[in-house]
Protein backbone atom coordinates (compact mmCIF):
# COMPACT_ATOMS: atom_id res chain seq x y z
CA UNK A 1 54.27 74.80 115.34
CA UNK A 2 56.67 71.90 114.30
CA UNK A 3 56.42 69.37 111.34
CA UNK A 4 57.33 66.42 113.70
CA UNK A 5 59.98 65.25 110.64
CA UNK A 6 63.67 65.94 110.55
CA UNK A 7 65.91 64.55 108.27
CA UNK A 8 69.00 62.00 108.98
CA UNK A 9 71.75 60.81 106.76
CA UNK A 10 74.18 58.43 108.04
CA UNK A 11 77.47 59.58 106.61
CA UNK A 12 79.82 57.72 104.58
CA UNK A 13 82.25 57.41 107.52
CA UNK A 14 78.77 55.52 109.58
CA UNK A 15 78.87 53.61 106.46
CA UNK A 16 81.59 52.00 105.47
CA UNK A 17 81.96 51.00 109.38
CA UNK A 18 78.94 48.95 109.20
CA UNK A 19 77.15 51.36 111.72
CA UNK A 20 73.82 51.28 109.65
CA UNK A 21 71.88 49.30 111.85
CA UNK A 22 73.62 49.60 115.10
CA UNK A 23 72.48 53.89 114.35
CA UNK A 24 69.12 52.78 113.01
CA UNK A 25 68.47 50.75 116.20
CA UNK A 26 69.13 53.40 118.61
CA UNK A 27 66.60 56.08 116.25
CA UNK A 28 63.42 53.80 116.38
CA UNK A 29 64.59 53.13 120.07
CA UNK A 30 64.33 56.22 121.02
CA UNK A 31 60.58 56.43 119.37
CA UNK A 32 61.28 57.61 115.71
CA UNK A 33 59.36 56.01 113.43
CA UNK A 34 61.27 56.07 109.85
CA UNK A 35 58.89 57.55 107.26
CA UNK A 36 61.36 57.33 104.11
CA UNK A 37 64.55 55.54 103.82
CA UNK A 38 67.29 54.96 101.15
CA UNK A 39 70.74 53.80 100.52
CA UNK A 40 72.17 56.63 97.94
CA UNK A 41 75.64 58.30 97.13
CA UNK A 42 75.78 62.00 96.66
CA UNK A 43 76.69 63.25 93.48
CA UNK A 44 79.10 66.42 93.83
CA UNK A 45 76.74 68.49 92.33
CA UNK A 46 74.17 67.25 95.13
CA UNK A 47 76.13 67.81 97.59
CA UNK A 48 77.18 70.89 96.68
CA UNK A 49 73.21 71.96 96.46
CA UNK A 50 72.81 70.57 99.81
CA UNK A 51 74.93 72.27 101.60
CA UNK A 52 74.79 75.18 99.38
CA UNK A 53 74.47 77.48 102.82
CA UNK A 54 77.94 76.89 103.71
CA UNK A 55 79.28 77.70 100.21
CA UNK A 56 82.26 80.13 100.55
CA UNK A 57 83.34 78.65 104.36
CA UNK A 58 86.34 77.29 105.12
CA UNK A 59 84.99 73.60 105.63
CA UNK A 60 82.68 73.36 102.52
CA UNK A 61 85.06 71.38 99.79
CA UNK A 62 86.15 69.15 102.44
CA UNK A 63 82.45 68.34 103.50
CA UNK A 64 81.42 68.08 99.49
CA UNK A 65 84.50 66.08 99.23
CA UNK A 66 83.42 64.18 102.24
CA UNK A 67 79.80 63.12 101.88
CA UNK A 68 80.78 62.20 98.21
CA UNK A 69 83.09 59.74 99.25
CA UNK A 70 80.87 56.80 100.05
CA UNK A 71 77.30 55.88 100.10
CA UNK A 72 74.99 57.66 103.10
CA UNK A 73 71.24 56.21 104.00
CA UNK A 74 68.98 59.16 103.60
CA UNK A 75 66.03 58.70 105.92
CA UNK A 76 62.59 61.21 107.15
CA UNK A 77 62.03 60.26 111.32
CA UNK A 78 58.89 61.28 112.56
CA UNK A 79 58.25 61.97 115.63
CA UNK A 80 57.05 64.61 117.96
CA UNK A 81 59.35 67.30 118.39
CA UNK A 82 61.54 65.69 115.76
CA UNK A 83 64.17 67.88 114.90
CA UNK A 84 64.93 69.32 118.78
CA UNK A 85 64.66 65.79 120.30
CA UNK A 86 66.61 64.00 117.15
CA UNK A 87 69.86 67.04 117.83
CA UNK A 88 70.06 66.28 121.24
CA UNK A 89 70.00 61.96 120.59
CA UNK A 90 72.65 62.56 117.81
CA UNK A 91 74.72 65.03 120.21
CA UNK A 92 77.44 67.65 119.47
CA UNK A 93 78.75 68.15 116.04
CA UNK A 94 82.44 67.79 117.58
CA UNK A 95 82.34 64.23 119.20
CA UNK A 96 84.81 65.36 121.81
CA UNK A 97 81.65 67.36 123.44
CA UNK A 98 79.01 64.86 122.81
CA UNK A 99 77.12 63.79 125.50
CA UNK A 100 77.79 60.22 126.76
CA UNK A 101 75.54 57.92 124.76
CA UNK A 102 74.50 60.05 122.11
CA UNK A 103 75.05 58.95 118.67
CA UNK A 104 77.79 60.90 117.53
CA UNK A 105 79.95 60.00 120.77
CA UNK A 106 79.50 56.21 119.89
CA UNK A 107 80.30 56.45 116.19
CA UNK A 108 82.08 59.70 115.31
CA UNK A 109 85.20 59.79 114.05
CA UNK A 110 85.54 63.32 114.26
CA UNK A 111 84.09 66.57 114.05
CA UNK A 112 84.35 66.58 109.96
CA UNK A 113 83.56 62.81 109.92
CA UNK A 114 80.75 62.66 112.74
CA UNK A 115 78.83 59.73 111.60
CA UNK A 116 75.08 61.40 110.82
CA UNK A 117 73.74 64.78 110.17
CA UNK A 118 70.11 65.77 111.69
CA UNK A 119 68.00 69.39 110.28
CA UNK A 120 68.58 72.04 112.55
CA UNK A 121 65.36 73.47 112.05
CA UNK A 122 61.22 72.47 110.77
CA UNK A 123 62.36 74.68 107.75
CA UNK A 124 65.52 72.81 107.36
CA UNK A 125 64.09 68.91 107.95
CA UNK A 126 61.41 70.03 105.06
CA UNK A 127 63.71 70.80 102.49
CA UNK A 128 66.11 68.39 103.20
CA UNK A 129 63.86 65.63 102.94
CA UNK A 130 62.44 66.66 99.89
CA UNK A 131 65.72 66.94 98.97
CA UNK A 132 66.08 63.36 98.92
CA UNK A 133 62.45 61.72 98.45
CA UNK A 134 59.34 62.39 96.75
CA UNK A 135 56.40 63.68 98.11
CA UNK A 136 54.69 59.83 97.48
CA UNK A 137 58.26 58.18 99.10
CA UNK A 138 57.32 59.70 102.15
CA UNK A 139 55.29 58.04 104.61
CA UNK A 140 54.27 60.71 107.56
């Protein structure tokens, strides 16, 4: 059984490009309905606890580093078979091997700087968006 939420961020990279809407357009176009949304910055402590699964890798300090860098928007989608359909719209983490007109081939920079970041499983898209919001901020 799924949740039918996953959880989004539009990285700093999305960000400071003025991708925000251009990304938001092409969610609720493809039939997410946005239950929370905010425009945040992590701390380094929050990002740290965030991505607290990939502590010890080789990538983690640049990807704290990273998402620290700028403000993200934070934001639940609902939807049906949220978190499998919301992967495949967003696309490969490496842009290189993105599917034509997925997110992350439009607006990735790279694979470090790849413009959003989707759950990768119901378990995941719960905590992260509690993470970020409130039982009462979200709107499922």
């Amino acid at each position: 059984m799924t949740n039918n939420i996953t959880l989004t961020m539009i990285k700093p990279d999305a960000v400071s490009k003025g991708y925000i809407g251009k990304i938001l357009g092409e969610i609720t176009e493809a039939g997410f309905a946005i239950a929370a949304m905010k425009l945040t910055q992590l701390t380094k402590a929050d990002a740290e606890r965030f991505y607290a699964e990939h502590k010890g890798k080789g990538f983690f300090d640049e990807l704290v580093e990273f998402m620290t860098s700028g403000p993200i928007v934070a934001a639940v989608l609902k939807k049906e078979n949220a978190v499998e359909d919301f992967r495949r719209l967003i696309g490969s983490t490496n842009p290189e091997n993105a599917a034509e007109g997925t997110i992350r081939k439009k607006y990735a920079e790279s694979m470090s700087k790849n413009a959003v970041h989707g759950s990768d499983s119901d378990a995941s898209a719960d905590r992260e968006a509690h993470f970020h919001f409130a039982d009462r901020e979200i709107f499922a």
